[in-house]
N, C-alpha and C. Protein backbone atom coordinates (compact mmCIF):
# COMPACT_ATOMS: atom_id res chain seq x y z
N UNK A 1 0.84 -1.19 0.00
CA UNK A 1 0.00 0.00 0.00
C UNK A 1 0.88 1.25 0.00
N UNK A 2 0.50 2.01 -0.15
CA UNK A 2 1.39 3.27 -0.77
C UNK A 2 1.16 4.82 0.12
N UNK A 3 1.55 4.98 0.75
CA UNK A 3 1.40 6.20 1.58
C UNK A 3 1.12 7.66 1.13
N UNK A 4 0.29 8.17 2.22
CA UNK A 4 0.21 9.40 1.72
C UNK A 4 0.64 10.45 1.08
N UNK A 5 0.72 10.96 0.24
CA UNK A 5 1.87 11.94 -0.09
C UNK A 5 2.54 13.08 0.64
N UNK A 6 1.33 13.34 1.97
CA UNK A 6 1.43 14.37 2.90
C UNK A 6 1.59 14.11 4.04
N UNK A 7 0.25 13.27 4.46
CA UNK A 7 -0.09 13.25 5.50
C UNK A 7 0.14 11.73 6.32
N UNK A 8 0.22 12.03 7.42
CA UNK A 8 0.09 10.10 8.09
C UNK A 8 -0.79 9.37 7.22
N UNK A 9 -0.45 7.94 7.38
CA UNK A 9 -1.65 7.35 6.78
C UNK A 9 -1.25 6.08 5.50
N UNK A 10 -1.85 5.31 4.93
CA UNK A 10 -2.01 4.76 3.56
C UNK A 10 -2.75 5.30 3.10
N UNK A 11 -2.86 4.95 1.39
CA UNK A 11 -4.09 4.90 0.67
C UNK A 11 -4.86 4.24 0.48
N UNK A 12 -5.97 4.26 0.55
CA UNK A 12 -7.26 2.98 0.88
C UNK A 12 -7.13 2.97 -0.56
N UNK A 13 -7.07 1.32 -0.99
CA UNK A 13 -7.70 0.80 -2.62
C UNK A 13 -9.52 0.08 -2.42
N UNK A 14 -9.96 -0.03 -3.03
CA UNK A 14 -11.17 -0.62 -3.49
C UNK A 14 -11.63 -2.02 -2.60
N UNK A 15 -10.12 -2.26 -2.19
CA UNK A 15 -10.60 -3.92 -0.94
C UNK A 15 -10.28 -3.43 -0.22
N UNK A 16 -10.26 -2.49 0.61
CA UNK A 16 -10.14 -2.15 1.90
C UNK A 16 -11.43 -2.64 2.59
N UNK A 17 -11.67 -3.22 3.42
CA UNK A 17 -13.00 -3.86 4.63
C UNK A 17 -12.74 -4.11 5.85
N UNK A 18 -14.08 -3.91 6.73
CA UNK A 18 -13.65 -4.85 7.52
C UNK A 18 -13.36 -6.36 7.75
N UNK A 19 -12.19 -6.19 8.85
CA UNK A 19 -11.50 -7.62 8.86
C UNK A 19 -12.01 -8.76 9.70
N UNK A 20 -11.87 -9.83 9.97
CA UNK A 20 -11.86 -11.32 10.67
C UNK A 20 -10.49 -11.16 11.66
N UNK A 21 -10.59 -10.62 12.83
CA UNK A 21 -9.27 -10.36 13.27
C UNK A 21 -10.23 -10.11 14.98
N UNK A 22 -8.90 -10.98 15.63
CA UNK A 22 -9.36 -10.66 17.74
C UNK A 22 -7.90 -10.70 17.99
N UNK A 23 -7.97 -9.94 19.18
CA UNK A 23 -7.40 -9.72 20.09
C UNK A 23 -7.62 -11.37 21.15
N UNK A 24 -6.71 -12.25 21.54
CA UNK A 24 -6.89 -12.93 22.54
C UNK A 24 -7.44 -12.88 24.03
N UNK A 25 -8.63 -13.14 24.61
CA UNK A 25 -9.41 -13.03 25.99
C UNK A 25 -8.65 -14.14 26.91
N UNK A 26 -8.07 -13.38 27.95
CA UNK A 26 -7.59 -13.93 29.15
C UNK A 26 -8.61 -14.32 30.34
N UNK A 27 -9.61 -13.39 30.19
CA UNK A 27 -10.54 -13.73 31.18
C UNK A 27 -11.62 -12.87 30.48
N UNK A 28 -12.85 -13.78 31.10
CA UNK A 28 -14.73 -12.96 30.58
C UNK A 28 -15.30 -13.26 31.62
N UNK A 29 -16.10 -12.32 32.43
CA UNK A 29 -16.89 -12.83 33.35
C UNK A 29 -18.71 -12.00 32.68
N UNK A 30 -19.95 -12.88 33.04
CA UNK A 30 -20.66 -12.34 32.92
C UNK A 30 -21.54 -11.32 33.72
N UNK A 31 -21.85 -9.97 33.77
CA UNK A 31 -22.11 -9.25 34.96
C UNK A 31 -23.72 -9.26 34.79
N UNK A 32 -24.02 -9.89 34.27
CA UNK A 32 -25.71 -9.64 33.65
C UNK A 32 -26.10 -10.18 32.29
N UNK A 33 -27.27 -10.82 32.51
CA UNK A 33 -27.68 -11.76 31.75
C UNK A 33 -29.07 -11.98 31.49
N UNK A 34 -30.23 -11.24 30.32
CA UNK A 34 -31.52 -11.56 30.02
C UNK A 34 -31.82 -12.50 28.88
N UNK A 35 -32.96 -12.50 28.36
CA UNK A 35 -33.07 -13.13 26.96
C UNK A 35 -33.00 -12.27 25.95
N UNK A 36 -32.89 -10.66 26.61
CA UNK A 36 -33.37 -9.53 25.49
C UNK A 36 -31.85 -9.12 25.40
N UNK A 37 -30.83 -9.28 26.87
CA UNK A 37 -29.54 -8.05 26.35
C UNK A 37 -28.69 -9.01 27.39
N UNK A 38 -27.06 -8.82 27.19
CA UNK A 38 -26.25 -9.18 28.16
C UNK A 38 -24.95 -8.27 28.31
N UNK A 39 -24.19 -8.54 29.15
CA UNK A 39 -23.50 -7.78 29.69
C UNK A 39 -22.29 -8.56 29.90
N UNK A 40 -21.34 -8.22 29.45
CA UNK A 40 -19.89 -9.04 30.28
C UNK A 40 -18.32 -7.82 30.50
N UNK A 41 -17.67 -8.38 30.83
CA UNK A 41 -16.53 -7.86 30.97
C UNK A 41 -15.06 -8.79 30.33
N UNK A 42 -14.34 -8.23 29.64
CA UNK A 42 -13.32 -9.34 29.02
C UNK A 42 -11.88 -8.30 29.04
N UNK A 43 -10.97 -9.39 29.63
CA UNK A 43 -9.49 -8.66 29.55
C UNK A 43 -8.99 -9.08 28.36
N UNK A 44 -8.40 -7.94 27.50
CA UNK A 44 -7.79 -8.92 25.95
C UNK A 44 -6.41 -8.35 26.20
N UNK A 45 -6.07 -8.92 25.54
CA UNK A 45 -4.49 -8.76 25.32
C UNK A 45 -4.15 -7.83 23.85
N UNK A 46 -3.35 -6.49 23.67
CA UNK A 46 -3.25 -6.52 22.85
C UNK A 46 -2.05 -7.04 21.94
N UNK A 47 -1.30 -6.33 20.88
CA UNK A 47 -0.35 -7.17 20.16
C UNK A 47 1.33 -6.94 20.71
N UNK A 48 1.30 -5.75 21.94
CA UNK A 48 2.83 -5.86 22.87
C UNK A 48 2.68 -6.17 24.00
N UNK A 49 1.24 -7.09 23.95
CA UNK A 49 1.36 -7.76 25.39
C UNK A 49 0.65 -7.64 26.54
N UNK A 50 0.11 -6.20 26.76
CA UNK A 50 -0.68 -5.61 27.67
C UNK A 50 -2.23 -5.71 27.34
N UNK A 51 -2.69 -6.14 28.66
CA UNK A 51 -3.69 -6.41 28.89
C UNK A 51 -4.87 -4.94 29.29
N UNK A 52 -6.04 -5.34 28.72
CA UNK A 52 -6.90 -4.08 28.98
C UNK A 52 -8.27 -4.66 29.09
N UNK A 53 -9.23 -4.18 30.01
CA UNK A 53 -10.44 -4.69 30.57
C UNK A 53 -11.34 -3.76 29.65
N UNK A 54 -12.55 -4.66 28.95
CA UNK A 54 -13.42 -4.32 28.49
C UNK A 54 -14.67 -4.39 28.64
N UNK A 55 -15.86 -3.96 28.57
CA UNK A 55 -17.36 -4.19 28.94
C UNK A 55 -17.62 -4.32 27.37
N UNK A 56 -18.52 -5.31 27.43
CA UNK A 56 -19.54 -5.73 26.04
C UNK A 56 -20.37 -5.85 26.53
N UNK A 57 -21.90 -4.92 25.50
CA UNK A 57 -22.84 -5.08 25.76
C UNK A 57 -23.39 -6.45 24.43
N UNK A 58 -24.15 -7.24 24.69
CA UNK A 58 -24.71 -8.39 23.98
C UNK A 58 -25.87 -8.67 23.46
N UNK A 59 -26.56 -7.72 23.10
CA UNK A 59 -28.20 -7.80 22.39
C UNK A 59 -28.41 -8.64 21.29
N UNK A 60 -29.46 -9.18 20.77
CA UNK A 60 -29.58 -9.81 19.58
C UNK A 60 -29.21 -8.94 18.69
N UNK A 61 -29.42 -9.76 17.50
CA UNK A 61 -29.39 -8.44 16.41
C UNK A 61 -30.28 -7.80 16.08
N UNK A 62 -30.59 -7.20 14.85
CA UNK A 62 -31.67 -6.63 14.90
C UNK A 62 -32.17 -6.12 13.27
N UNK A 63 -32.97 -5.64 13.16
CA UNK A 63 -33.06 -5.43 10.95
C UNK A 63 -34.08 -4.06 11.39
N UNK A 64 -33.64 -3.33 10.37
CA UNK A 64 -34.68 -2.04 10.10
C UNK A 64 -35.61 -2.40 8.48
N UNK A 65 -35.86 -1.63 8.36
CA UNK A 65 -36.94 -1.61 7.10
C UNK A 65 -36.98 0.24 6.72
N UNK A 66 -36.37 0.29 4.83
CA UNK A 66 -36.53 1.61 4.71
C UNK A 66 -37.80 1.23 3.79
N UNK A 67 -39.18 1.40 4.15
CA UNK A 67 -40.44 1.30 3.18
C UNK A 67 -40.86 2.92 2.43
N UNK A 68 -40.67 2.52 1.00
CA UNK A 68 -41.07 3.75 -0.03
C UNK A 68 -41.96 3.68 -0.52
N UNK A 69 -43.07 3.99 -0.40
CA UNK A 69 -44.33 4.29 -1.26
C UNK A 69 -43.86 4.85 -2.30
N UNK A 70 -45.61 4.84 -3.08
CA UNK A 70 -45.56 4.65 -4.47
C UNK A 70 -45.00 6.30 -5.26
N UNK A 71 -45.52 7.48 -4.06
CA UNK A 71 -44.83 8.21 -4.25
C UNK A 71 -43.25 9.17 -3.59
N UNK A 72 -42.40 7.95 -3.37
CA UNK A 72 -41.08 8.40 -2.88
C UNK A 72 -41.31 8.83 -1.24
N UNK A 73 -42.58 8.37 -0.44
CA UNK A 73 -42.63 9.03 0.82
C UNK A 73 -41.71 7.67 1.65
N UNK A 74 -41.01 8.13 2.95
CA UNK A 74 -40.23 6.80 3.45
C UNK A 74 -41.40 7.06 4.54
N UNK A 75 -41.51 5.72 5.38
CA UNK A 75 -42.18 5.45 6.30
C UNK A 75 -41.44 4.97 7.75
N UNK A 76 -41.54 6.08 8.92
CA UNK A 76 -41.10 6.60 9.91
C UNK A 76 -41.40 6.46 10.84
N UNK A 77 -41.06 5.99 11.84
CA UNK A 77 -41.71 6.13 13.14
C UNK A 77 -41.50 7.15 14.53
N UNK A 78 -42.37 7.19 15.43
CA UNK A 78 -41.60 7.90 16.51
C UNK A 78 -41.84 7.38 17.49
N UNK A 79 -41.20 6.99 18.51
CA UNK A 79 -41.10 6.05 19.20
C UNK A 79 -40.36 6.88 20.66
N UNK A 80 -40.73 6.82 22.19
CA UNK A 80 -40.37 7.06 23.30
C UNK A 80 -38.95 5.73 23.50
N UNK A 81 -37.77 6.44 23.53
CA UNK A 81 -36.73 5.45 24.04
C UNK A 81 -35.92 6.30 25.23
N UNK A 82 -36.63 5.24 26.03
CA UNK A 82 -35.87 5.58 27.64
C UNK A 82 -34.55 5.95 27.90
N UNK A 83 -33.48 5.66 27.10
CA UNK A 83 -32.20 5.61 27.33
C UNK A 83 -31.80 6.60 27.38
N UNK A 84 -32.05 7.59 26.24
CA UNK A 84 -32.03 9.33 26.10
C UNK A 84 -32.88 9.68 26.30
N UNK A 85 -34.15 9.58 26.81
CA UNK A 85 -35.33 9.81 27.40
C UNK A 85 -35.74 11.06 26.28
N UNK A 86 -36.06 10.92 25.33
CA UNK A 86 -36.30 11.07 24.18
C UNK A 86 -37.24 10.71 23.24
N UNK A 87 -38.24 11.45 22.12
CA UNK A 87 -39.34 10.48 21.33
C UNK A 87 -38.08 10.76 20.07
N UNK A 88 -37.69 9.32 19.52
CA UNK A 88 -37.07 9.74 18.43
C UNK A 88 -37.52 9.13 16.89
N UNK A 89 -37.13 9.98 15.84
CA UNK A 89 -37.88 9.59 14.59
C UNK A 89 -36.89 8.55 14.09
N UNK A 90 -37.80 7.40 13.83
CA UNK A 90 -36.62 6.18 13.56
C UNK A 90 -37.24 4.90 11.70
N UNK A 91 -36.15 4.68 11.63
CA UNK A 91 -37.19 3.60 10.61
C UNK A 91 -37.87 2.72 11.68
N UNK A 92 -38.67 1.68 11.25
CA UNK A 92 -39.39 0.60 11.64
C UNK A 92 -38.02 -0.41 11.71
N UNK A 93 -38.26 -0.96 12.68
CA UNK A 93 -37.12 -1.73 13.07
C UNK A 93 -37.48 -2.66 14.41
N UNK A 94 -36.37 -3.85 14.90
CA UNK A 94 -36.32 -4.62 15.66
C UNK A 94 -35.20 -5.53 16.16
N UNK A 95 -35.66 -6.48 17.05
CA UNK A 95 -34.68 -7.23 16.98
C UNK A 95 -35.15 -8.85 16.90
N UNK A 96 -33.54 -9.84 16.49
CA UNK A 96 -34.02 -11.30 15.98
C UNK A 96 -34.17 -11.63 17.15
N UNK A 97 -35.19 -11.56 17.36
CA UNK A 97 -35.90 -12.20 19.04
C UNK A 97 -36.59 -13.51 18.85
N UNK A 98 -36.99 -14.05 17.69
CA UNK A 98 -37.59 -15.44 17.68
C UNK A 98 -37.00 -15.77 16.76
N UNK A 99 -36.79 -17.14 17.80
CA UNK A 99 -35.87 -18.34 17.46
C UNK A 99 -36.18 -18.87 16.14
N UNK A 100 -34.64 -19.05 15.05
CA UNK A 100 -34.55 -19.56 13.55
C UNK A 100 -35.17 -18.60 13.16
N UNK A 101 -35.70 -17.18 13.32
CA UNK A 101 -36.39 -16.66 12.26
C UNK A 101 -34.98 -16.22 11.48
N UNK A 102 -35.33 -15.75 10.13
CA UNK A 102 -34.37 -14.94 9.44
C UNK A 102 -34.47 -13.78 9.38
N UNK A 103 -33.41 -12.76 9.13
CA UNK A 103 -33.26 -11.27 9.21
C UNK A 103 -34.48 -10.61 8.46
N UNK A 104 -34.61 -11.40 6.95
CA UNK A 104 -35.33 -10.97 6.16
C UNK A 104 -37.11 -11.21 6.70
N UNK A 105 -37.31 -12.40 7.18
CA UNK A 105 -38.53 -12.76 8.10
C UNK A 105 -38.83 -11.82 9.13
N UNK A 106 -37.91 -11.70 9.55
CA UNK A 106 -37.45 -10.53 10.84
C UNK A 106 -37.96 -9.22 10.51
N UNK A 107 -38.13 -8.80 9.24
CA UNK A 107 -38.12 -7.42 8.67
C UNK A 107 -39.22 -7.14 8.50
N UNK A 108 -40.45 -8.21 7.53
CA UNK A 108 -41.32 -8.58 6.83
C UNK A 108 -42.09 -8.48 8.26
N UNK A 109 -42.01 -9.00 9.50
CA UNK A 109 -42.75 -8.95 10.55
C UNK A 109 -42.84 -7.43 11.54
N UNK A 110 -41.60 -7.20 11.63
CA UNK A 110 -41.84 -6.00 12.00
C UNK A 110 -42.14 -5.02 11.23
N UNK A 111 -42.24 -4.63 10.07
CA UNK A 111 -43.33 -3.50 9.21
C UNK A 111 -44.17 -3.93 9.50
N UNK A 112 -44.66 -4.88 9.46
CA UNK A 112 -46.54 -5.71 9.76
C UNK A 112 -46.61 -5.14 11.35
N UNK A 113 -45.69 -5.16 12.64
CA UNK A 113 -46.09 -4.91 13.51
C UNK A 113 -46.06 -3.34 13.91
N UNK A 114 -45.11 -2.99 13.20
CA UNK A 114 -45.32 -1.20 13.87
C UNK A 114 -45.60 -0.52 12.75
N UNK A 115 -46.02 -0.81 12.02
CA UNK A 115 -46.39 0.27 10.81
C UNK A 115 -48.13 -0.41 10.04
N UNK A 116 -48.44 -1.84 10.20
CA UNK A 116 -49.34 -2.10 9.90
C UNK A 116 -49.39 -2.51 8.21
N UNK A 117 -48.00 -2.52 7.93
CA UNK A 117 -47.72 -2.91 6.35
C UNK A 117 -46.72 -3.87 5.76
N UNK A 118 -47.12 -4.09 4.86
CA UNK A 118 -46.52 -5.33 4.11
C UNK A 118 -46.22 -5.01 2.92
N UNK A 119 -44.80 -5.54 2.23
CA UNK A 119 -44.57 -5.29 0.72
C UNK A 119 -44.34 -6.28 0.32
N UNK A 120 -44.07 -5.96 -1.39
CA UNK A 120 -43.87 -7.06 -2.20
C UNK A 120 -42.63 -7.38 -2.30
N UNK A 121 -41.69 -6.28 -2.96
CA UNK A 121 -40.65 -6.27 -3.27
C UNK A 121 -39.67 -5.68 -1.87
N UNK A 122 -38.54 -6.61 -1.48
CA UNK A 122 -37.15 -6.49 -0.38
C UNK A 122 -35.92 -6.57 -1.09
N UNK A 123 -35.37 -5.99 -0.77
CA UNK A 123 -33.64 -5.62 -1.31
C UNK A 123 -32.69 -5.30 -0.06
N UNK A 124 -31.84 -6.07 0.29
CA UNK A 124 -31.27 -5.83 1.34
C UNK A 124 -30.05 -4.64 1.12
N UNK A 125 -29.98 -3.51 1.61
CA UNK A 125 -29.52 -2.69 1.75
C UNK A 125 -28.68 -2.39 2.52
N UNK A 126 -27.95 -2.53 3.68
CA UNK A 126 -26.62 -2.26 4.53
C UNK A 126 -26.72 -3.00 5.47
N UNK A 127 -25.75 -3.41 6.16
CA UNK A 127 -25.25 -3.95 6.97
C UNK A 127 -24.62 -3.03 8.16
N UNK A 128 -24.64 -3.24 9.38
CA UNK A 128 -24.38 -2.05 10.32
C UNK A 128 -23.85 -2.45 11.42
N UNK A 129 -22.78 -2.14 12.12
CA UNK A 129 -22.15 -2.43 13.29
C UNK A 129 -22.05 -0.80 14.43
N UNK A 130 -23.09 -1.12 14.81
CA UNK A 130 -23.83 -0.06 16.08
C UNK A 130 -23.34 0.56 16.41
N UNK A 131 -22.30 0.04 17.27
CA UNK A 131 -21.51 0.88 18.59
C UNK A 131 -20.53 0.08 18.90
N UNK A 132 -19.48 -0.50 17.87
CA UNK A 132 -18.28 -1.32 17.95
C UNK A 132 -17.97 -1.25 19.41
N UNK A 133 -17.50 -0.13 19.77
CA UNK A 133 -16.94 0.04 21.15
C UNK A 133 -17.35 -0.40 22.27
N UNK A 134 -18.23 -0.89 22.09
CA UNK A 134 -18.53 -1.77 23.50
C UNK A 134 -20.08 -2.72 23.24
N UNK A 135 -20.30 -3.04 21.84
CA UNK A 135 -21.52 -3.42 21.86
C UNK A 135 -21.55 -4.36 20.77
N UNK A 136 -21.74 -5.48 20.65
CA UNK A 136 -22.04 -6.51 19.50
C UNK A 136 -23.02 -6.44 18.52
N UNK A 137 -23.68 -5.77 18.28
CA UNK A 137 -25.13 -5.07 17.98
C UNK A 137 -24.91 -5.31 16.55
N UNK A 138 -25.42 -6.16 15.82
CA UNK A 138 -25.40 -5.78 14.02
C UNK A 138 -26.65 -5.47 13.67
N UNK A 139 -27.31 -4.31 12.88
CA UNK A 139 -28.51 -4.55 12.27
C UNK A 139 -28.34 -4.59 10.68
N UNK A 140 -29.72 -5.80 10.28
CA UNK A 140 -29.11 -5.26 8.67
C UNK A 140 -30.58 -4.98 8.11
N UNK A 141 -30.57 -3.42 7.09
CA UNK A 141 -31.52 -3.02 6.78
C UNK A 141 -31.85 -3.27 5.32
N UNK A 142 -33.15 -3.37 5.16
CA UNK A 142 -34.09 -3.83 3.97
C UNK A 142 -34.66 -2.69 3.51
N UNK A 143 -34.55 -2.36 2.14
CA UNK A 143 -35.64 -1.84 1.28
C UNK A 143 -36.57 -2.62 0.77
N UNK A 144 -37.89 -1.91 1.45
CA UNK A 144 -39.14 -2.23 1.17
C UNK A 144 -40.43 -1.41 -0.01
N UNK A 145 -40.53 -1.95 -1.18
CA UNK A 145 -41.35 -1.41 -2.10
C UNK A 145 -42.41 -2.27 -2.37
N UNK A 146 -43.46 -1.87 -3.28
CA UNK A 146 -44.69 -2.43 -3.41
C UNK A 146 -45.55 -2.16 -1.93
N UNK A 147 -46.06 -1.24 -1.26
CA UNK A 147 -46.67 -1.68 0.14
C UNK A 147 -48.04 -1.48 -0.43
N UNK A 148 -48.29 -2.20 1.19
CA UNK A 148 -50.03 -2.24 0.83
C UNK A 148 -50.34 -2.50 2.74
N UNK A 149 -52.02 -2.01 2.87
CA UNK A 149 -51.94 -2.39 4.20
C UNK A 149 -52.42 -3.68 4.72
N UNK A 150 -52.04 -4.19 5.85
CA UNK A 150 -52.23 -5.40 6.68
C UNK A 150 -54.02 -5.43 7.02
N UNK A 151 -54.91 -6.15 6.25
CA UNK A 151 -55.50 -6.14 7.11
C UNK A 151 -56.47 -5.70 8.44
N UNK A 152 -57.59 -5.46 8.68
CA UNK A 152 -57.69 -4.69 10.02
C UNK A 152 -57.35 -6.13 11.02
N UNK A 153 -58.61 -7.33 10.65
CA UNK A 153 -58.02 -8.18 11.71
C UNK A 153 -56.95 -9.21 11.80
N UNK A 154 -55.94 -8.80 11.19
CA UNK A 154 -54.72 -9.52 11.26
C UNK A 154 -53.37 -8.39 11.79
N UNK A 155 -54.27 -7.24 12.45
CA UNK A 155 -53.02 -6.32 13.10
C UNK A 155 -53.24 -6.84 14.23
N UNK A 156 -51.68 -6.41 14.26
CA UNK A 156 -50.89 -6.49 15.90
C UNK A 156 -51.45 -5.38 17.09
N UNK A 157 -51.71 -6.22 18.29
CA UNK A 157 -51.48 -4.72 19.41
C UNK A 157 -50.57 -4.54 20.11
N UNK A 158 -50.21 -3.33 19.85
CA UNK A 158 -48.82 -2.50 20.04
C UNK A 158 -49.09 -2.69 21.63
N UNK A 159 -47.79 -2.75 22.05
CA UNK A 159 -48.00 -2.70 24.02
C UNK A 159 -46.44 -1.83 24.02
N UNK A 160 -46.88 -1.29 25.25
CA UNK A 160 -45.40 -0.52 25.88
C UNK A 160 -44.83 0.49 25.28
N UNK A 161 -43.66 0.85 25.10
CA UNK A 161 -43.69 2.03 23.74
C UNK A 161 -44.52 1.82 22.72
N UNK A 162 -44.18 0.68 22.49
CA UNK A 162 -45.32 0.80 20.53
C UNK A 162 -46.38 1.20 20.70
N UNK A 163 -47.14 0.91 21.77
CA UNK A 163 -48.33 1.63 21.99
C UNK A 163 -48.80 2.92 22.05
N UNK A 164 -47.45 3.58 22.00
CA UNK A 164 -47.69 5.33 22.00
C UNK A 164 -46.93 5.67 20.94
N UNK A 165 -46.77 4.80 19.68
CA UNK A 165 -45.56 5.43 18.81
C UNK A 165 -46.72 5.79 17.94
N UNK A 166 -45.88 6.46 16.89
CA UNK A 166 -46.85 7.26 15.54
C UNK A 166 -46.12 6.89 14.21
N UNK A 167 -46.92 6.96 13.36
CA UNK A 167 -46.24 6.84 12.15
C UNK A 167 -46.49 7.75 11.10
N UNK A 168 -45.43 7.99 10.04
CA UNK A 168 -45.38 9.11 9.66
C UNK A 168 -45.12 9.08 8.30
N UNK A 169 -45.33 9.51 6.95
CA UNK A 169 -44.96 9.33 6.10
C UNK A 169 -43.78 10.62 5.40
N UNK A 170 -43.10 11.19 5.18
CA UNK A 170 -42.25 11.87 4.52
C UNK A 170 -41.64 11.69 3.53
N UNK A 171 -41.39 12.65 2.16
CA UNK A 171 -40.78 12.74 1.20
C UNK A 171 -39.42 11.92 1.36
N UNK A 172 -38.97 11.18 0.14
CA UNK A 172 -37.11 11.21 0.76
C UNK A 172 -36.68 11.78 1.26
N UNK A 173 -36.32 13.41 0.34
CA UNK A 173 -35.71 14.35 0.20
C UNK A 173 -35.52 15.08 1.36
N UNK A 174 -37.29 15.64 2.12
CA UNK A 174 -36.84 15.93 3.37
C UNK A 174 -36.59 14.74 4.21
N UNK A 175 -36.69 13.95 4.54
CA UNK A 175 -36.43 12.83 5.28
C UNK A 175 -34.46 13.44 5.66
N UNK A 176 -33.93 13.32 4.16
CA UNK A 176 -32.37 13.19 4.16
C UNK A 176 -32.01 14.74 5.04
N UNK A 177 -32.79 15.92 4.47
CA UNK A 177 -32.53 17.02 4.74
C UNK A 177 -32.64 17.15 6.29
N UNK A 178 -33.92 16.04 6.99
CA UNK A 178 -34.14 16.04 8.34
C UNK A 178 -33.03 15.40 9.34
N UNK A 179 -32.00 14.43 8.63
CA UNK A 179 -30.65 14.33 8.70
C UNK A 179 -29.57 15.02 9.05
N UNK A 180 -29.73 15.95 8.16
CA UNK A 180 -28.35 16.45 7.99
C UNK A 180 -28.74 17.88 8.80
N UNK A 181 -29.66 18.21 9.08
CA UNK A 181 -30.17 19.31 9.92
C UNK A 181 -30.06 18.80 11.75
N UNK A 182 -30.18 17.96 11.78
CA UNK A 182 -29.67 16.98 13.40
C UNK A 182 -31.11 16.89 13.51
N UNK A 183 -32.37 17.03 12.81
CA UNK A 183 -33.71 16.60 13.42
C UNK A 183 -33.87 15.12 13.34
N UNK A 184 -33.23 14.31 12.76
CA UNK A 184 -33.21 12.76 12.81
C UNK A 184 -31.89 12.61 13.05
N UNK A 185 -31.62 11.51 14.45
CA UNK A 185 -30.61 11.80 14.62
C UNK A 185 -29.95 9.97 14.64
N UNK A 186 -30.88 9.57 15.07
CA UNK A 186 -31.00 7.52 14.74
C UNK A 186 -30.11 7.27 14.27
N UNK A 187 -28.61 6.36 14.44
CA UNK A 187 -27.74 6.10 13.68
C UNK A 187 -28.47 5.03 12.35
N UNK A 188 -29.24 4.18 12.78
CA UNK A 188 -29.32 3.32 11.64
C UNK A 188 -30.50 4.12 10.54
N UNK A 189 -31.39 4.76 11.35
CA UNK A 189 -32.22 5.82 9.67
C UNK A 189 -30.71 6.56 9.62
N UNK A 190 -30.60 7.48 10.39
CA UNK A 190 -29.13 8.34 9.41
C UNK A 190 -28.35 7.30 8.20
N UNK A 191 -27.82 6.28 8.31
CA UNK A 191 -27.12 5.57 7.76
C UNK A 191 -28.01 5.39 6.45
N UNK A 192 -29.15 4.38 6.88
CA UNK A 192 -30.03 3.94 5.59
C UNK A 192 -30.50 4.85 4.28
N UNK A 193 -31.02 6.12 5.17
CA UNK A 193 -31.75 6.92 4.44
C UNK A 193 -30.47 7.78 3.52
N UNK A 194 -29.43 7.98 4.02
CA UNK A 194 -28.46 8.23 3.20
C UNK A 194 -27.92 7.37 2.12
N UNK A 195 -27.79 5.97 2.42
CA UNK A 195 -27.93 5.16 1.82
C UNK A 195 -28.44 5.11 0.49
N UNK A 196 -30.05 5.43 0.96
CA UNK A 196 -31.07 5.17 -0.47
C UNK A 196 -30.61 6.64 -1.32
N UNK A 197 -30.21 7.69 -0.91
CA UNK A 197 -29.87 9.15 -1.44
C UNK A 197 -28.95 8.88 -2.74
N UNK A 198 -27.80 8.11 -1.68
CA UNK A 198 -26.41 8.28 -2.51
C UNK A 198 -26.56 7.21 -3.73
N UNK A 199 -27.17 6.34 -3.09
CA UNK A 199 -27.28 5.20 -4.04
C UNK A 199 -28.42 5.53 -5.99
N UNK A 200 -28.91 6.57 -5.46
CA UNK A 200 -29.63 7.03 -6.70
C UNK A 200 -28.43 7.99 -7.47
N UNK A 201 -27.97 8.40 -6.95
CA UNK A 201 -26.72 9.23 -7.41
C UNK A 201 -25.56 8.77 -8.58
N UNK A 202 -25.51 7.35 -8.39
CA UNK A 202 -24.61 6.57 -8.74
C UNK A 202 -24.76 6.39 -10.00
């Protein structure tokens, strides 16, 4: 690889990715343990030897859904999340919480549960690693076209947050603009919805 001409650094070529690569664990203990999230602590070693203590958080994974109607509107949610004690505007999304389902099954169910819709056409669209730094978290998001609605008696009832969330329809365009303005601030809509932007660009 060939270095910068200026500055620190290489030049990234076209296979640059992420890698298949650990650090060796000397010790893991678990500090907490549900069916929904876990918690541990692990000393790794790095490559001169020294050891450094880490916290991992352990959630399932999880899949979003970017759904586009027939006229370019994306479909949005807003949702109360305790953590930032916050209502934030998010895609439709979840996590692989039942057993053998697939990501793509995974996806197809949750639009049916928080948005009340179903499509024809799925295209899997990005792949996402959360919060490397301390969190195992992958979600991978789907474009959803063709929709249509679920049914009245084959909807879901929303309990707990979902029960107070809203849904929303918006243009792309502002959608992206609601981005880059900090009014959507969601790492995985930020990611996606940029996503679908750049990707028309091409």
């Amino acid at each position: 690889m060939t270095q910068h001409p200026s500055l620190p650094g290489r030049l990234a070529g076209v296979g640059v990715a992420d890698s298949e690569h650990s650090w060796p664990v000397t010790r893991s203990e678990t500090v907490y343990d549900t069916p929904y999230i876990a918690l541990r602590t692990d000393v790794i070693v790095d490559p001169s030897g020294a050891e450094h203590t880490r916290a991992v958080v352990s959630p399932h994974g999880a899949v979003a859904v970017v759904a586009l109607d027939e006229d370019d509107r994306v479909l949005l949610v807003e949702q109360y999340r305790h953590a930032v004690q916050r209502r934030l505007i998010e895609l439709p999304a979840g996590t692989l919480d039942v057993e053998g389902e697939s990501p793509i099954n995974a996806a197809k169910r949750e639009l049916a549960e928080e948005a009340d819709i179903v499509a024809e056409a799925w295209t899997p669209l990005l792949q996402l690693t959360m919060t490397p730094g301390h969190s195992t978290e992958r979600i991978e998001v789907f474009l959803a076209t063709g929709l249509s609605a679920v049914a009245d008696a084959d909807r879901t009832t929303r309990e707990a947050e979902e029960a107070d969330m809203a849904q929303w329809w918006m243009p792309l365009g502002e959608a992206v603009d609601a981005v880059l303005s900090g009014r959507i601030t969601d790492s995985k809509t930020v990611a996606a919805l940029l996503a679908v932007q750049v990707s028309r660009s091409r």
